[in-house]
Protein backbone atom coordinates (compact mmCIF):
# COMPACT_ATOMS: atom_id res chain seq x y z
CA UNK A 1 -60.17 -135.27 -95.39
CA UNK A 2 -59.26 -131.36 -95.13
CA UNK A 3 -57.97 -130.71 -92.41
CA UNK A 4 -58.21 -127.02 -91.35
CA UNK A 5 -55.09 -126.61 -89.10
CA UNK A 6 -52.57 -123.60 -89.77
CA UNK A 7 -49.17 -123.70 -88.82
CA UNK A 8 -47.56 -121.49 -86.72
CA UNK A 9 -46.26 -119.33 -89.49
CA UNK A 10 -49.84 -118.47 -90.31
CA UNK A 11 -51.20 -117.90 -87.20
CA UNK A 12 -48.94 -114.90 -86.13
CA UNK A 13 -49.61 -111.50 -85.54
CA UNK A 14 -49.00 -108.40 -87.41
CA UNK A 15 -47.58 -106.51 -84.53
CA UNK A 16 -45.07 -109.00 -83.33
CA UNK A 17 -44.89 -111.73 -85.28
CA UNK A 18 -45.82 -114.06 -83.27
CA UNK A 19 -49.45 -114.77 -82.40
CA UNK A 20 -48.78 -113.06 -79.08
CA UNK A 21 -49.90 -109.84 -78.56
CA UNK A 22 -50.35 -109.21 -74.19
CA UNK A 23 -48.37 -107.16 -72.15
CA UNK A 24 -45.61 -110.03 -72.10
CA UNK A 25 -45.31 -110.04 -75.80
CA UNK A 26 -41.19 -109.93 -76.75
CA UNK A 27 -41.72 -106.55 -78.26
CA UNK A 28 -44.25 -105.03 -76.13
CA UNK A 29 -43.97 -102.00 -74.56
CA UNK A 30 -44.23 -102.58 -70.60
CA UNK A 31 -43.77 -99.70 -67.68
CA UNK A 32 -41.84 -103.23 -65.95
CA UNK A 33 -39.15 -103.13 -68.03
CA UNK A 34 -36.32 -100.68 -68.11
CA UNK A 35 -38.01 -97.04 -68.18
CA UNK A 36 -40.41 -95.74 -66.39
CA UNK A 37 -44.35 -95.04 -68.12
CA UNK A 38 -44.46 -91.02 -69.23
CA UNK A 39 -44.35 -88.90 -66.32
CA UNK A 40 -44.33 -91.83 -63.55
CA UNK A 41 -40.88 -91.15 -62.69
CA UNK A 42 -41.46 -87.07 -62.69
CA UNK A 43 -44.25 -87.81 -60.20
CA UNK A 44 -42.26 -89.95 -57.49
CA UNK A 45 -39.50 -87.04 -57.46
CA UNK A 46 -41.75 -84.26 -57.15
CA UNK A 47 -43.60 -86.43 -53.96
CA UNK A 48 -40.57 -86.91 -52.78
CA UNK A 49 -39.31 -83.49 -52.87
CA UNK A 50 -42.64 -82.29 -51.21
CA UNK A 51 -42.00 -85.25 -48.82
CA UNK A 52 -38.39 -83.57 -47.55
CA UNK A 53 -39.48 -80.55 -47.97
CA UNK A 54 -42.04 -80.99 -45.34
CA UNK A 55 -39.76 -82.79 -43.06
CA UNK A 56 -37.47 -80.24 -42.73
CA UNK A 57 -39.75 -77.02 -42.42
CA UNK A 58 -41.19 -79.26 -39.54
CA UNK A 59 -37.88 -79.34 -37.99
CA UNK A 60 -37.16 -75.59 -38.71
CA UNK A 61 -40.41 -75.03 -36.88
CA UNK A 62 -39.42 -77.24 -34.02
CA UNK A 63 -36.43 -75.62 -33.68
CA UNK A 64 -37.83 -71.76 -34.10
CA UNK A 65 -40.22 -72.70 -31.49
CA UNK A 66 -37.62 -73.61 -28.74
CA UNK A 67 -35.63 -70.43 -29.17
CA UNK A 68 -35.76 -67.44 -26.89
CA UNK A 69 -37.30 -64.49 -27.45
CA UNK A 70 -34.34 -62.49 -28.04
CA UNK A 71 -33.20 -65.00 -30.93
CA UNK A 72 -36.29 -65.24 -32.71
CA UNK A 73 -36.51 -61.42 -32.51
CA UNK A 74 -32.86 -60.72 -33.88
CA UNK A 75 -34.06 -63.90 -36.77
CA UNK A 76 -36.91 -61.63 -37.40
CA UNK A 77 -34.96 -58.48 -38.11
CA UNK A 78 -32.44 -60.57 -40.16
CA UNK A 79 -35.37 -62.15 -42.58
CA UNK A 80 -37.33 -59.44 -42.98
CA UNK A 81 -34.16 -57.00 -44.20
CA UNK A 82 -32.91 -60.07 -46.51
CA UNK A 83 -36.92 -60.25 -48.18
CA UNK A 84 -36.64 -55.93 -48.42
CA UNK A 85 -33.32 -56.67 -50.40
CA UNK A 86 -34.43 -59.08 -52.50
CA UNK A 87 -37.60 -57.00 -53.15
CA UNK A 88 -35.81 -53.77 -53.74
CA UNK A 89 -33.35 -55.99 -56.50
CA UNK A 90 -36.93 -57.32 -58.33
CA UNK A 91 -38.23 -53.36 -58.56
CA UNK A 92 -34.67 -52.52 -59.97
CA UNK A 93 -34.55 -55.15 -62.80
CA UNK A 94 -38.31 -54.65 -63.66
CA UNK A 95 -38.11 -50.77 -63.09
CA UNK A 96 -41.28 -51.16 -61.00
């Protein structure tokens, strides 16, 4: 009688030794455990930067929109000459 039946030193794997070779495998690679997949964790910062960033321009806006006239007027004056510095400092270090 010949029995074919291997034992379990015969039957294993070349990858990791043991026969097992899924996603739960002792020395497979899984996003589960300890780091993140390649770029996952880049993506869920820059969503939630985007995310805050949204929230507050939303309550800048809400805020701009409740001011009086005069304010937003004198906020005007004060953005516009702080964007015609910082444009006058690019056309000085690019000699534009």
């Amino acid at each position: 009688m010949s029995d074919s039946w291997t034992t379990p030193r015969e039957s294993r794997g070349p990858e990791n030794g043991n026969g097992y070779q899924g996603p739960y495998a002792p020395n497979a690679k899984s996003s589960y455990e300890g780091e993140p997949a390649e770029g996952e964790g880049e993506l869920g910062r820059a969503v939630m930067v985007a995310v805050l960033g949204g929230l507050v321009s939303a309550a800048g806006y809400l805020i701009y929109k409740r001011l009086p006239d005069e304010q937003k007027d004198r906020l005007n004056g004060q953005v516009r000459s702080m964007v015609q510095q910082r444009i006058n400092e690019l056309r000085q270090n690019f000699n534009i």
